[in-house]
C-alpha atoms as a PDB file:
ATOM      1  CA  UNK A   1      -8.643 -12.303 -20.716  1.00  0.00           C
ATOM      2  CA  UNK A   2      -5.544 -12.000 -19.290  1.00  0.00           C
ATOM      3  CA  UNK A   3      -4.928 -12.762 -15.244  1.00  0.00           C
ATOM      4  CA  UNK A   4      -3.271 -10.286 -13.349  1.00  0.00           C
ATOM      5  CA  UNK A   5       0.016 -11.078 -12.447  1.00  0.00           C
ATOM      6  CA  UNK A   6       1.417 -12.608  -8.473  1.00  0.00           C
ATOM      7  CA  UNK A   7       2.931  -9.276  -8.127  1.00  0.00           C
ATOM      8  CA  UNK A   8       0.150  -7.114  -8.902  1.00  0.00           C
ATOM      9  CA  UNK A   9      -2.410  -9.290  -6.789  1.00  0.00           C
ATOM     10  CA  UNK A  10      -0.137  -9.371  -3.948  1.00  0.00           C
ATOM     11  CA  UNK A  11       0.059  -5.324  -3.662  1.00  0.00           C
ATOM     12  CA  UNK A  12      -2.715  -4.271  -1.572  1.00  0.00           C
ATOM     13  CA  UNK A  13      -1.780  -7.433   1.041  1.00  0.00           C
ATOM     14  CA  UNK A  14       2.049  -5.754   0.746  1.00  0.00           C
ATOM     15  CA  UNK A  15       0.440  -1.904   1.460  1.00  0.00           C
ATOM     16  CA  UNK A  16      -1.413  -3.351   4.134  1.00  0.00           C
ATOM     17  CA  UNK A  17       1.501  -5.427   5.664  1.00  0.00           C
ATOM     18  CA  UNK A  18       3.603  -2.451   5.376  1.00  0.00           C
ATOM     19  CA  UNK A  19       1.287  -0.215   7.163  1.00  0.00           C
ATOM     20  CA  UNK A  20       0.454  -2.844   9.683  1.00  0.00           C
ATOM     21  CA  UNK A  21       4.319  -2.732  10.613  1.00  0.00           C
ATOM     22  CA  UNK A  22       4.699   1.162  10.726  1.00  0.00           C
ATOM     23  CA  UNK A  23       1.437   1.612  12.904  1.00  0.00           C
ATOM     24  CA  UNK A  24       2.661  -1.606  14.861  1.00  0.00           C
ATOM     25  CA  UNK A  25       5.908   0.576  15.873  1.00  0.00           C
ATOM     26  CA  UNK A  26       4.210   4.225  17.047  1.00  0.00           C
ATOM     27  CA  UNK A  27       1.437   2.414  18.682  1.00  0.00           C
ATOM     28  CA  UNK A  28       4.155   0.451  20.836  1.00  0.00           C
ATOM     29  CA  UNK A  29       6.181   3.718  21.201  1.00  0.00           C
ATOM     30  CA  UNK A  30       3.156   5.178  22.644  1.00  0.00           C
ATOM     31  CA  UNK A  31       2.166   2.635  25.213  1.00  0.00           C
ATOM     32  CA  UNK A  32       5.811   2.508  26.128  1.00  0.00           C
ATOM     33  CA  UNK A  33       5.863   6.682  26.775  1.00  0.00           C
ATOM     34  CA  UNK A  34       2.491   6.891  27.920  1.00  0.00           C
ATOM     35  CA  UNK A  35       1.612   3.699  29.235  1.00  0.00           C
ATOM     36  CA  UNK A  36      -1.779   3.965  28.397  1.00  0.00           C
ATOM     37  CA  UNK A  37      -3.041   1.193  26.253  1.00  0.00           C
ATOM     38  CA  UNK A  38      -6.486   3.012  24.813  1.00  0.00           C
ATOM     39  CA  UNK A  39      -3.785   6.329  23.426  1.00  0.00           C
ATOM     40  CA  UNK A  40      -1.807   3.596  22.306  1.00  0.00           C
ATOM     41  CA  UNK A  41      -4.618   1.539  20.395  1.00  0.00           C
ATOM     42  CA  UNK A  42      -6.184   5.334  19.141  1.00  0.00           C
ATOM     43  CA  UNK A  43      -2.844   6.211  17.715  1.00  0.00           C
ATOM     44  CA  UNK A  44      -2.234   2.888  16.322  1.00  0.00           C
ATOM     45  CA  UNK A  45      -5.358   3.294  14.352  1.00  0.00           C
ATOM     46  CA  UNK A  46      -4.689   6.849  13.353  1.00  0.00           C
ATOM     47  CA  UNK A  47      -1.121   5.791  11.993  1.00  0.00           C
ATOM     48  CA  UNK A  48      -2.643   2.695  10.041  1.00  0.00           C
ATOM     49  CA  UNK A  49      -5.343   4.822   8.035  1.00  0.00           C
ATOM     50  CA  UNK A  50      -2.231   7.787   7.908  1.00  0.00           C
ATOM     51  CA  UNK A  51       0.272   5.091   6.272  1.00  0.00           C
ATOM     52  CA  UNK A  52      -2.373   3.044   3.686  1.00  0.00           C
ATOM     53  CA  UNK A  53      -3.070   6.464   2.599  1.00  0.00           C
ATOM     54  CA  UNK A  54       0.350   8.231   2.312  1.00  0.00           C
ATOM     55  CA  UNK A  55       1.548   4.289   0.795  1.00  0.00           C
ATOM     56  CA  UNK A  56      -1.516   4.329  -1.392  1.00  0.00           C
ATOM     57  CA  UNK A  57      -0.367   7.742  -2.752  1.00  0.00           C
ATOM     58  CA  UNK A  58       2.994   7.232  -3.629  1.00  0.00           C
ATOM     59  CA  UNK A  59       1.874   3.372  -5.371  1.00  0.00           C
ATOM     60  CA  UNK A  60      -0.240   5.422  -7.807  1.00  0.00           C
ATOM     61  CA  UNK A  61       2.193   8.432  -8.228  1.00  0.00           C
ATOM     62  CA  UNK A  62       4.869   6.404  -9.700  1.00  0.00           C
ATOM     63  CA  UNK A  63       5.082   6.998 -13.489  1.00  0.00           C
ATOM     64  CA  UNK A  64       5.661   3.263 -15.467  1.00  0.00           C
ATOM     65  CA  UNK A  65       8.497   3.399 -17.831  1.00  0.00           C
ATOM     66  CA  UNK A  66       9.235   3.172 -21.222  1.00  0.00           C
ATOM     67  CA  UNK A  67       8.994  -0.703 -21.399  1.00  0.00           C
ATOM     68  CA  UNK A  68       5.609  -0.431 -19.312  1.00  0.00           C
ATOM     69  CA  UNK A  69       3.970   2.050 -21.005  1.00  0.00           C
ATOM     70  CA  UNK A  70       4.252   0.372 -24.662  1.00  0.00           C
ATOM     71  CA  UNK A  71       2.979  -2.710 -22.274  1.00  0.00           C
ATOM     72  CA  UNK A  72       0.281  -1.014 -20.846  1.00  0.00           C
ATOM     73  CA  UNK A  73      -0.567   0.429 -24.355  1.00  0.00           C
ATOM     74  CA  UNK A  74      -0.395  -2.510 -26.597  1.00  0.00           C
ATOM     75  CA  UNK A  75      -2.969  -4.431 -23.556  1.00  0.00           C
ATOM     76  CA  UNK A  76      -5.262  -1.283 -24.852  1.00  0.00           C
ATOM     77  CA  UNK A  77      -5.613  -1.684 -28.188  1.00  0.00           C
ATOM     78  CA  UNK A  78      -8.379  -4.415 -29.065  1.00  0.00           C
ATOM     79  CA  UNK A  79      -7.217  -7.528 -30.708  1.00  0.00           C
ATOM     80  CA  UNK A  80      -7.668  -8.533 -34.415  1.00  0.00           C
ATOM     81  CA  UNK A  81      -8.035 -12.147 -35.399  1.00  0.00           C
END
């Protein structure tokens, strides 16, 4: 079988990362403002479920093109020997 590729085993870690850092900034934004560290710690948690999902989304809404799809498709068909 074929392994799945750096890239493609590295993408959740990057969707994670990446929502890690955008929750990182409003939930410092809000304990600056507020000053309150459990508002700041609730919407830190609320923006890092908000951005895997909205991330998550837009990784599976891209469409692969040309060159991928005849990838993707010849990976389909069974092999002959």
């Amino acid at each position: 079988m074929n392994q799945p590729s750096r890239r493609d085993r590295l993408k959740p870690l990057e969707l994670l990362v990446l929502s890690a850092v955008m929750s990182l900034f409003v939930g410092l934004v809000v304990l600056f403002t507020t000053r309150e560290l459990l508002l700041a710690v609730i919407f830190f948690g609320v923006a890092f479920i908000v951005s895997l999902v909205v991330l998550a989304m837009f990784a599976l809404s891209i469409k692969p093109n040309d060159l991928e799809q005849h990838e993707i498709d010849d990976e389909d068909k069974p092999a002959t020997h």
